[in-house]
C-alpha atoms as a PDB file:
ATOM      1  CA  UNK A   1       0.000   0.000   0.000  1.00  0.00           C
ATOM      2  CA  UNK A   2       3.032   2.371  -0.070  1.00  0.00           C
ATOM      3  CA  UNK A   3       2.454   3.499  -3.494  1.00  0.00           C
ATOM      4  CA  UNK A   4      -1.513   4.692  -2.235  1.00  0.00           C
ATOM      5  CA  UNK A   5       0.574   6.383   0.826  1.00  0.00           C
ATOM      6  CA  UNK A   6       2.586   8.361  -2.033  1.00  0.00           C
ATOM      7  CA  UNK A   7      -0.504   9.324  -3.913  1.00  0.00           C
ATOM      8  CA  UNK A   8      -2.075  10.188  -0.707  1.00  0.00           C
ATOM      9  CA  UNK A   9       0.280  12.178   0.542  1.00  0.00           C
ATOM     10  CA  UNK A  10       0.148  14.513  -3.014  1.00  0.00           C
ATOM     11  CA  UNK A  11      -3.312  14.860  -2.307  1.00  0.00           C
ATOM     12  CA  UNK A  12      -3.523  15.791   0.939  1.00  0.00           C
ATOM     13  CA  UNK A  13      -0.352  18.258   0.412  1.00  0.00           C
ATOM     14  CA  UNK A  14      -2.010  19.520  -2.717  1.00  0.00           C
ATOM     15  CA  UNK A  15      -5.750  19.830  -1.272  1.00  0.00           C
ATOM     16  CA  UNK A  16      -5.617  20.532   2.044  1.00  0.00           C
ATOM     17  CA  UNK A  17      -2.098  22.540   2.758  1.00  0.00           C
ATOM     18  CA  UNK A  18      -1.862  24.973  -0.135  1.00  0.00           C
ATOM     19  CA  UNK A  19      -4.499  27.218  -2.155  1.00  0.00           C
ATOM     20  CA  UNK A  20      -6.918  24.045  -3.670  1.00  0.00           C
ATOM     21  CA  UNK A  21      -8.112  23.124  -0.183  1.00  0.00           C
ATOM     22  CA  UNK A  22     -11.440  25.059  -0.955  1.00  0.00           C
ATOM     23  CA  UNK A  23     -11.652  22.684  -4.249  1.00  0.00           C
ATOM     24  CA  UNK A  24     -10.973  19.515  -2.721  1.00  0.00           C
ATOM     25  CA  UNK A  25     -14.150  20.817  -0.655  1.00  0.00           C
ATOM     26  CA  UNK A  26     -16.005  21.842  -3.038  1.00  0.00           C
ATOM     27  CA  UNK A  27     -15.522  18.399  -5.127  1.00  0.00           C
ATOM     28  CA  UNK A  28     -16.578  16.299  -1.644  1.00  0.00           C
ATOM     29  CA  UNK A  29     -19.700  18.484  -1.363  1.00  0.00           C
ATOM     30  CA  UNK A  30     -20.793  17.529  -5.119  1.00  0.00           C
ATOM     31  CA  UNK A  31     -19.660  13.681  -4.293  1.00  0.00           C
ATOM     32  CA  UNK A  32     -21.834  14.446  -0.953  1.00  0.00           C
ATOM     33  CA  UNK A  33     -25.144  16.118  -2.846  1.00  0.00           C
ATOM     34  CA  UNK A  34     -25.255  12.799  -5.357  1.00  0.00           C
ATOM     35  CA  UNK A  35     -24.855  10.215  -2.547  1.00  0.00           C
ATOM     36  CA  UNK A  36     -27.974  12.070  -0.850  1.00  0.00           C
ATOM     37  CA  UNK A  37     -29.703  12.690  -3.938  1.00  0.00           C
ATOM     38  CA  UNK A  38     -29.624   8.843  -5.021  1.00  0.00           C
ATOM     39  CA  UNK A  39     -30.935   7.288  -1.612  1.00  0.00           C
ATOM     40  CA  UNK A  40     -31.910   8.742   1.945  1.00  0.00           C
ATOM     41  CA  UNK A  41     -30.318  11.647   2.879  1.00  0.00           C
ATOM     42  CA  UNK A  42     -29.384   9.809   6.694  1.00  0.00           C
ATOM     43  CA  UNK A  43     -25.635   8.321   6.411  1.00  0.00           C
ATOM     44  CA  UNK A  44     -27.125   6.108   8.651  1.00  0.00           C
ATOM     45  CA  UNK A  45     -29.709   4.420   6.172  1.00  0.00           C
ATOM     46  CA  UNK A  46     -27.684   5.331   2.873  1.00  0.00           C
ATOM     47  CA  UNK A  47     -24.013   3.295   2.648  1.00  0.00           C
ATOM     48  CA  UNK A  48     -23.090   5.320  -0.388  1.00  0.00           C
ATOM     49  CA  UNK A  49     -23.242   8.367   1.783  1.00  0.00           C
ATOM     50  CA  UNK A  50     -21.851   7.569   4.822  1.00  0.00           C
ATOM     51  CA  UNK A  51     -18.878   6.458   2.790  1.00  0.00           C
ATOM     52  CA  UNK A  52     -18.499   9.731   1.271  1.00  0.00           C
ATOM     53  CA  UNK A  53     -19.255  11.570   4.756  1.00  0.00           C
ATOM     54  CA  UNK A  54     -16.406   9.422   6.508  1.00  0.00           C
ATOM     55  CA  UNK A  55     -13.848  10.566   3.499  1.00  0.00           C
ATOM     56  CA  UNK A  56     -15.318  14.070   4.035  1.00  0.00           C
ATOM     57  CA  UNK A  57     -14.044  13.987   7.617  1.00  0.00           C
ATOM     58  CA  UNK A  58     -10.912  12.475   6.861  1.00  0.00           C
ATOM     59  CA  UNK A  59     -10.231  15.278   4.905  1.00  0.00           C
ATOM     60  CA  UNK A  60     -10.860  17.502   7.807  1.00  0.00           C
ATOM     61  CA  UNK A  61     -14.237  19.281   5.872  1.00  0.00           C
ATOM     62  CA  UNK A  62     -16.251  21.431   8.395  1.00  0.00           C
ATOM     63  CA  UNK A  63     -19.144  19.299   9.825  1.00  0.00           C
ATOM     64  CA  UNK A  64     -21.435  22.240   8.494  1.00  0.00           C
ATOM     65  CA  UNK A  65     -20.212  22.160   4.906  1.00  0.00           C
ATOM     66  CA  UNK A  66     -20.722  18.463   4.637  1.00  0.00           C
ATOM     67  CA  UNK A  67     -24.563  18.963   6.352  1.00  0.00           C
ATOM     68  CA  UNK A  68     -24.905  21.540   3.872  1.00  0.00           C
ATOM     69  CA  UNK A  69     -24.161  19.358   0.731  1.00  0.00           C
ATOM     70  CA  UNK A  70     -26.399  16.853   2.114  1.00  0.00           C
ATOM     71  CA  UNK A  71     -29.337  19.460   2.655  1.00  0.00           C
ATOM     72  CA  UNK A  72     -28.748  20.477  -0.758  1.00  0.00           C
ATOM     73  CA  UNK A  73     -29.753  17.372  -2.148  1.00  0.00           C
ATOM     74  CA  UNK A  74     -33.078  16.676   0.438  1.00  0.00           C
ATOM     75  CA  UNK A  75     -34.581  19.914  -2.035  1.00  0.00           C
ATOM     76  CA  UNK A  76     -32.986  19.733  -4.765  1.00  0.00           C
ATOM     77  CA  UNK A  77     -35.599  19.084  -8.174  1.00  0.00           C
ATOM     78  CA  UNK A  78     -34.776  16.851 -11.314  1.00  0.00           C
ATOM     79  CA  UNK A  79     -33.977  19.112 -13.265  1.00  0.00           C
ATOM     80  CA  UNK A  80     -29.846  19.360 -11.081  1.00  0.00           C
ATOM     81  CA  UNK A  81     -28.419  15.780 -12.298  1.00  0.00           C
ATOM     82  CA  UNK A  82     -24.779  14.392 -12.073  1.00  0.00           C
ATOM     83  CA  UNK A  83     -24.100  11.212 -13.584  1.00  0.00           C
ATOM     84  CA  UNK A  84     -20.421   9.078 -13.128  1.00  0.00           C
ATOM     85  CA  UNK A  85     -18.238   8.950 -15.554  1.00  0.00           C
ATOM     86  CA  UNK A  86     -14.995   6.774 -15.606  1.00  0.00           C
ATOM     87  CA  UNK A  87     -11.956   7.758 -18.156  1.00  0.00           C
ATOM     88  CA  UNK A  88      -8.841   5.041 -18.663  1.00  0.00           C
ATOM     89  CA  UNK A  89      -5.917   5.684 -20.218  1.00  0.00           C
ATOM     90  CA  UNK A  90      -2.114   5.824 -20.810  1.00  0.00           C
ATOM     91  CA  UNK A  91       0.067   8.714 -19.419  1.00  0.00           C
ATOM     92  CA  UNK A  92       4.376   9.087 -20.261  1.00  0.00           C
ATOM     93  CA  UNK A  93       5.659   5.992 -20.384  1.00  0.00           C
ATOM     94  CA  UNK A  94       2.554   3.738 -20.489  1.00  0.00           C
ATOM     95  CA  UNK A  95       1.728   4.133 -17.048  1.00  0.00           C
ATOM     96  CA  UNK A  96      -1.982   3.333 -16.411  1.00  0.00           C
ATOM     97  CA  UNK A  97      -4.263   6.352 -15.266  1.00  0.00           C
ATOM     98  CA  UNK A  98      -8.507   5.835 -14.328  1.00  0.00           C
ATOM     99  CA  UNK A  99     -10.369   9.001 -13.999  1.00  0.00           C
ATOM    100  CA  UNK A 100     -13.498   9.246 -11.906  1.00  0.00           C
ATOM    101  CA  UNK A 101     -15.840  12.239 -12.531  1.00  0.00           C
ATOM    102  CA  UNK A 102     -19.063  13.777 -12.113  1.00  0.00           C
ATOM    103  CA  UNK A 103     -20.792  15.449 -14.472  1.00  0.00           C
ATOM    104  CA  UNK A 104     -23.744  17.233 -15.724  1.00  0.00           C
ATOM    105  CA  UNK A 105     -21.859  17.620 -19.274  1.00  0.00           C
ATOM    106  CA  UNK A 106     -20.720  14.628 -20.473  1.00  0.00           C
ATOM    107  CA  UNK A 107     -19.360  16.053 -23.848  1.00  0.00           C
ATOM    108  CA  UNK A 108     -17.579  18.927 -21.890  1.00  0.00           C
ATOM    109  CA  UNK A 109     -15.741  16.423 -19.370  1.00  0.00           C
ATOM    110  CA  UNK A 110     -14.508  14.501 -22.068  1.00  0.00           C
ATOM    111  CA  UNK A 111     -13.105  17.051 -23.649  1.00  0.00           C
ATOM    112  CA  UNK A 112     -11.595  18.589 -21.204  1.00  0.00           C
ATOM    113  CA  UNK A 113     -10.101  15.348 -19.858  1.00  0.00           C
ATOM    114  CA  UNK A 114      -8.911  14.494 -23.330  1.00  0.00           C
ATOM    115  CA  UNK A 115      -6.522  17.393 -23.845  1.00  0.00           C
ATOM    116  CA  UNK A 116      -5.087  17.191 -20.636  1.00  0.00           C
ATOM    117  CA  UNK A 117      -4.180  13.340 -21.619  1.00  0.00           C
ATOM    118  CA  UNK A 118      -3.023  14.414 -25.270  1.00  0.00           C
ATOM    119  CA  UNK A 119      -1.213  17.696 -23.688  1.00  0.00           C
ATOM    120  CA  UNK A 120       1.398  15.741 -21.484  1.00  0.00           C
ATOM    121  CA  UNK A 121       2.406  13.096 -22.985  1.00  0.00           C
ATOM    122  CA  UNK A 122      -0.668  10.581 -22.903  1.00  0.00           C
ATOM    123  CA  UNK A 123      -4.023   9.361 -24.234  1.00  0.00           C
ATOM    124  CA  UNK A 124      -7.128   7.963 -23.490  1.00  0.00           C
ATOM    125  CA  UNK A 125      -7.876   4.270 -23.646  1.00  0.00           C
ATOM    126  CA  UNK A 126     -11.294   2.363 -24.621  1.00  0.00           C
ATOM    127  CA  UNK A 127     -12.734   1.478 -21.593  1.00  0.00           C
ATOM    128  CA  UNK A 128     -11.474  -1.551 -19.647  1.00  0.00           C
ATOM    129  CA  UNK A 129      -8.488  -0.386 -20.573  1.00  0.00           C
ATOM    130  CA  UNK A 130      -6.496  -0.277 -17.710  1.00  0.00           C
ATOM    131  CA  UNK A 131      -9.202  -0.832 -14.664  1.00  0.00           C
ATOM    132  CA  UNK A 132      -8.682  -4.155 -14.534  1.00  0.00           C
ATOM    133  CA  UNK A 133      -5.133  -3.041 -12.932  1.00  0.00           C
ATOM    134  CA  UNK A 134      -6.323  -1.765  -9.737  1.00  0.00           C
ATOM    135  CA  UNK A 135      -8.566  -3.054  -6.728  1.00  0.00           C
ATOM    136  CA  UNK A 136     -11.469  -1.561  -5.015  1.00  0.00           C
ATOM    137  CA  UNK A 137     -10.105  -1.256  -1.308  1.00  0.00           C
ATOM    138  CA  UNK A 138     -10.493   0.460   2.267  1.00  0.00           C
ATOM    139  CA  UNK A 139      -7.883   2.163   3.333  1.00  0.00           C
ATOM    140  CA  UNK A 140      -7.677   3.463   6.839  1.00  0.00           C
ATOM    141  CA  UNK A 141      -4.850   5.312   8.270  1.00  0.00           C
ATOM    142  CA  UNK A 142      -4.157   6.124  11.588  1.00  0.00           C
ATOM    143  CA  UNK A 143      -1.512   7.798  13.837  1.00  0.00           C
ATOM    144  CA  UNK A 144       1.302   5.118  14.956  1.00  0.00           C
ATOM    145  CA  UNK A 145       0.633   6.231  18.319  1.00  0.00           C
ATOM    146  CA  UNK A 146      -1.726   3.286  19.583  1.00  0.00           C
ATOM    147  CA  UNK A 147      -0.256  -0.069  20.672  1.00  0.00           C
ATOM    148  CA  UNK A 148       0.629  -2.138  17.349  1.00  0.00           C
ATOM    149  CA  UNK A 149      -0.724  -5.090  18.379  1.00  0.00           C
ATOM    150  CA  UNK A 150      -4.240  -3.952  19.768  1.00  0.00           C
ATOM    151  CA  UNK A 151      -4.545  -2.108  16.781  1.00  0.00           C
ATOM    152  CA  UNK A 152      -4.001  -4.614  14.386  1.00  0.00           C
ATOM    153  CA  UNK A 153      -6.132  -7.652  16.433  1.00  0.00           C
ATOM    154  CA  UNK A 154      -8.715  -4.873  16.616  1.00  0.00           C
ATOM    155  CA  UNK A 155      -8.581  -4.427  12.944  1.00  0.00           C
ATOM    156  CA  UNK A 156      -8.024  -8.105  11.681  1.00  0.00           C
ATOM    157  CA  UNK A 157     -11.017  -9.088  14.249  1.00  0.00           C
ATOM    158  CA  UNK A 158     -13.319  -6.752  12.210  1.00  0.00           C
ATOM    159  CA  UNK A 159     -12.677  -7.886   9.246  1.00  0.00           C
ATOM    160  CA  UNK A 160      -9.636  -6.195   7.998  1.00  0.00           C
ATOM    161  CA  UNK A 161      -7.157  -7.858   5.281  1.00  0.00           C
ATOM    162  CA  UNK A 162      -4.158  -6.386   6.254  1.00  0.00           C
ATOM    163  CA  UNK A 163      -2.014  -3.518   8.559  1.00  0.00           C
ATOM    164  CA  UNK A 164       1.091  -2.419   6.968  1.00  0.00           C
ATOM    165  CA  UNK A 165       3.317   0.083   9.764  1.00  0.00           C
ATOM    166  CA  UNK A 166       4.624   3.094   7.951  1.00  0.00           C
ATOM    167  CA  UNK A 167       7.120   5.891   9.232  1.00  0.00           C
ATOM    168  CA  UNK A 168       4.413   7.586  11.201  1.00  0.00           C
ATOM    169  CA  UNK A 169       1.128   5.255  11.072  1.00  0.00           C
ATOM    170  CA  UNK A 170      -0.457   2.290  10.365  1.00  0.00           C
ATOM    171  CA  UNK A 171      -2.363   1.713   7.126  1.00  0.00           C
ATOM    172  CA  UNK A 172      -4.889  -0.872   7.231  1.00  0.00           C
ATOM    173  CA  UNK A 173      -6.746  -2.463   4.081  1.00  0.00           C
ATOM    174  CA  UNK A 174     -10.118  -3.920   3.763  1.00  0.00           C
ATOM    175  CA  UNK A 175     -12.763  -5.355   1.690  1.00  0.00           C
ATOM    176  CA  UNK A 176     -15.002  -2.059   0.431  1.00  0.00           C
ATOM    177  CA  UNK A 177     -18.441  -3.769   2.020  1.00  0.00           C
ATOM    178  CA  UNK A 178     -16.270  -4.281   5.861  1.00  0.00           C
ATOM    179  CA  UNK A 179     -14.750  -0.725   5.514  1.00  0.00           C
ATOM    180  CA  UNK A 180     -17.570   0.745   7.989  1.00  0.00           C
ATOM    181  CA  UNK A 181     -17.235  -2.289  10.108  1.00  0.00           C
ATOM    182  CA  UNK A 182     -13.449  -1.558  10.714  1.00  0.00           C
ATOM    183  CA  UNK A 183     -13.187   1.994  10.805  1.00  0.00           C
ATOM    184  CA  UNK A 184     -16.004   1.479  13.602  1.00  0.00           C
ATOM    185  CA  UNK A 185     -13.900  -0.832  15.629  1.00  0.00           C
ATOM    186  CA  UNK A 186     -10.727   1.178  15.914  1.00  0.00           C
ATOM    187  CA  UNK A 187     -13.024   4.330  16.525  1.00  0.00           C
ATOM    188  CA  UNK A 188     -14.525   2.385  19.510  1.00  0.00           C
ATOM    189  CA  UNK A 189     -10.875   1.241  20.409  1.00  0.00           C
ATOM    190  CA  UNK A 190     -10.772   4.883  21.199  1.00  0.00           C
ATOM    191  CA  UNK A 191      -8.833   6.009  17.540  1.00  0.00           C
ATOM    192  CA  UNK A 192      -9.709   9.619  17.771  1.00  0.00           C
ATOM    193  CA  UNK A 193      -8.004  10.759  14.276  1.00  0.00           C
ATOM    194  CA  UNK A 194      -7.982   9.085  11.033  1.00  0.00           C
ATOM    195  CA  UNK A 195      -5.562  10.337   8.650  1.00  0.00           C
ATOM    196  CA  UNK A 196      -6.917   8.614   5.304  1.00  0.00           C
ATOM    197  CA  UNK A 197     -10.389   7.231   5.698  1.00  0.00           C
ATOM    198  CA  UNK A 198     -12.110   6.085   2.402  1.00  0.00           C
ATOM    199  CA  UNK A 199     -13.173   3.175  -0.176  1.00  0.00           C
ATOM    200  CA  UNK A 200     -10.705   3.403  -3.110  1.00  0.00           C
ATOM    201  CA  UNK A 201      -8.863   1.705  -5.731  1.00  0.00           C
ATOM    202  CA  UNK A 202      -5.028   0.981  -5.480  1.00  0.00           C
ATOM    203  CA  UNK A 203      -2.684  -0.795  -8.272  1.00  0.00           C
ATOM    204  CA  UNK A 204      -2.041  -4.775  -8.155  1.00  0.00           C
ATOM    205  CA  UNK A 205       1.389  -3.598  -9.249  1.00  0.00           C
ATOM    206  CA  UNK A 206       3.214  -0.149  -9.263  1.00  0.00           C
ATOM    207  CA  UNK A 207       6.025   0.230 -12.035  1.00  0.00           C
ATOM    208  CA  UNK A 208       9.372   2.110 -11.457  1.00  0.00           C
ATOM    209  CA  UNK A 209      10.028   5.437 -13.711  1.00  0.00           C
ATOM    210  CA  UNK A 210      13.000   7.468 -14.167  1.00  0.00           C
ATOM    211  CA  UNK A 211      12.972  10.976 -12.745  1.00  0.00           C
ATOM    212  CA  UNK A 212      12.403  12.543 -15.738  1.00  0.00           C
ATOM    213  CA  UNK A 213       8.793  10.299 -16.318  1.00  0.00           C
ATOM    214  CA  UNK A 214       8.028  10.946 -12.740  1.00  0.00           C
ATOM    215  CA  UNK A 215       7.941  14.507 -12.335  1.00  0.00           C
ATOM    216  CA  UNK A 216       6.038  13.786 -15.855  1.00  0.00           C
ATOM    217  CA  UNK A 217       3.612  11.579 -14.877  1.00  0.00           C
ATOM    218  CA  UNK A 218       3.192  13.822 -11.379  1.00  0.00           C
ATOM    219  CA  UNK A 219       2.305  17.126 -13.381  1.00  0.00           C
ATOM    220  CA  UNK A 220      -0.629  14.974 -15.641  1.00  0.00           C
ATOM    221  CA  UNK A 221      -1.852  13.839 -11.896  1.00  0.00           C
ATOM    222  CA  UNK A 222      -2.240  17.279 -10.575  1.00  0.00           C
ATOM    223  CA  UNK A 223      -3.654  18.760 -14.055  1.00  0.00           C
ATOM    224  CA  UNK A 224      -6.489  15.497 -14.375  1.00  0.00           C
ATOM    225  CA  UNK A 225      -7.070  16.622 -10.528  1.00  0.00           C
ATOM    226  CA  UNK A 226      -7.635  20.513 -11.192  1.00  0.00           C
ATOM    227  CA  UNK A 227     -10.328  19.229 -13.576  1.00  0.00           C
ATOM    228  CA  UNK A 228     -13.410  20.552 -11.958  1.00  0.00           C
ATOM    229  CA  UNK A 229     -15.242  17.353 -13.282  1.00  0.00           C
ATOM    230  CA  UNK A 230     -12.849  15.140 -11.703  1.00  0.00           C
ATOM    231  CA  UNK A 231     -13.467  13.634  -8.581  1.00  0.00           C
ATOM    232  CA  UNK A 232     -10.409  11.073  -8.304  1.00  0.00           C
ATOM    233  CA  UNK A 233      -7.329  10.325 -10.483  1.00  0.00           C
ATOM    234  CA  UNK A 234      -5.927   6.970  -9.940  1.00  0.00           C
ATOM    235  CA  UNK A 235      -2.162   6.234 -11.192  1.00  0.00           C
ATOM    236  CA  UNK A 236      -0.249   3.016 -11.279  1.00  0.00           C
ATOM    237  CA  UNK A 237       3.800   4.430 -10.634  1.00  0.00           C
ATOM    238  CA  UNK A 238       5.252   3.549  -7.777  1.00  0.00           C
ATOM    239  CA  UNK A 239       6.498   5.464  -4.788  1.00  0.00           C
ATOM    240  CA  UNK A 240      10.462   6.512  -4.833  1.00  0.00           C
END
């Protein structure tokens, strides 16, 4: 899971350091306002959305901006629709990229997506392309602060597949439908923070670049991520 920790790290510098914080907000509110819109607007009741509410909070959104997106959606009429979109393709070097948007202009996302692709150094794919390279996943991270040990019988008892110890936490995989059931146990184990907190997809197997394709490959990531369509950019490189 070290490669996800590199990606995850970029995004968290990227979106919730610097300037694009406010964006990275403003995408979780739309992700929010469709989970709400599809089902019942109670996290509880609704799976979908309590997914997205946990990765809200992981991301350290204000509790009123993510009660906001979800009142949106309780009046929102017909006529406001988003529909998922998923983009594969090939960035420098071959390396495998899957784009997740929403959109309420398909033709316009496309595009847009597209030219960033053809711009640096890649292109799309059909699709199918390259999904079948990554897994759906949980991924919960959490300070290395807690005992090792109680932390990862608390996770593997709960379902968990795996707990890998990084430099300064524990990451801890799971099957997307025991996610909840994890993240849960470690919160009632008295986890107070969780630094990554969301159902995701991660590459079977990360390929080595050159420095040059790297910083390559890096600027494509960030430009597929300003997208305002684009919700998450998944790449296959792996971490230096």
């Amino acid at each position: 899971m070290s490669g996800h920790s590199k990606w995850a790290t970029i995004h968290r510098k990227k979106g919730l350091i610097d300037a694009a914080r406010g964006k990275v907000f403003q995408k979780l509110a739309k992700e929010l306002y469709v989970a709400a819109k599809s089902g019942t607007p109670d996290p509880d009741a609704n799976p979908s959305l309590r997914l997205v509410v946990e990765k809200a909070k992981a991301a350290n959104m204000p509790k009123d901006n993510i009660q906001k997106a979800i009142d949106k959606a309780k009046g929102a009429g017909e006529n406001e629709h988003y529909e998922t979109v998923r983009y594969e393709g090939y960035g420098p070097s071959g390396t495998a990229f899957m784009v997740d948007c929403l959109t309420d202009n398909r033709n316009r996302t496309a595009s847009f997506v597209r030219s960033t692709f053809t711009k640096h150094g890649g292109n799309l794919g059909t699709d199918g392309s390259v999904s079948y390279l990554f897994d759906r996943v949980g991924l919960i991270e959490i300070p290395n602060e807690y005992d090792e040990d109680e932390v990862m019988m608390t996770a593997l008892d709960a379902g968990a597949l795996d707990m890998e110890k990084l430099d300064e936490s524990y990451m801890i995989t799971t099957k997307p439908e025991d996610f909840i059931k994890v993240k849960d146990a470690l919160a009632n184990m008295g986890v107070a923070e969780f630094l990554t907190s969301e159902v995701t997809y991660v590459a079977q197997n990360e390929v080595e670049v050159d420095d040059e394709t790297r910083e390559k490959v890096e600027k494509l990531y960030e430009l597929l991520e300003d997208i305002d369509d684009v919700q998450n950019v998944y790449c296959n490189i792996k971490e230096n």
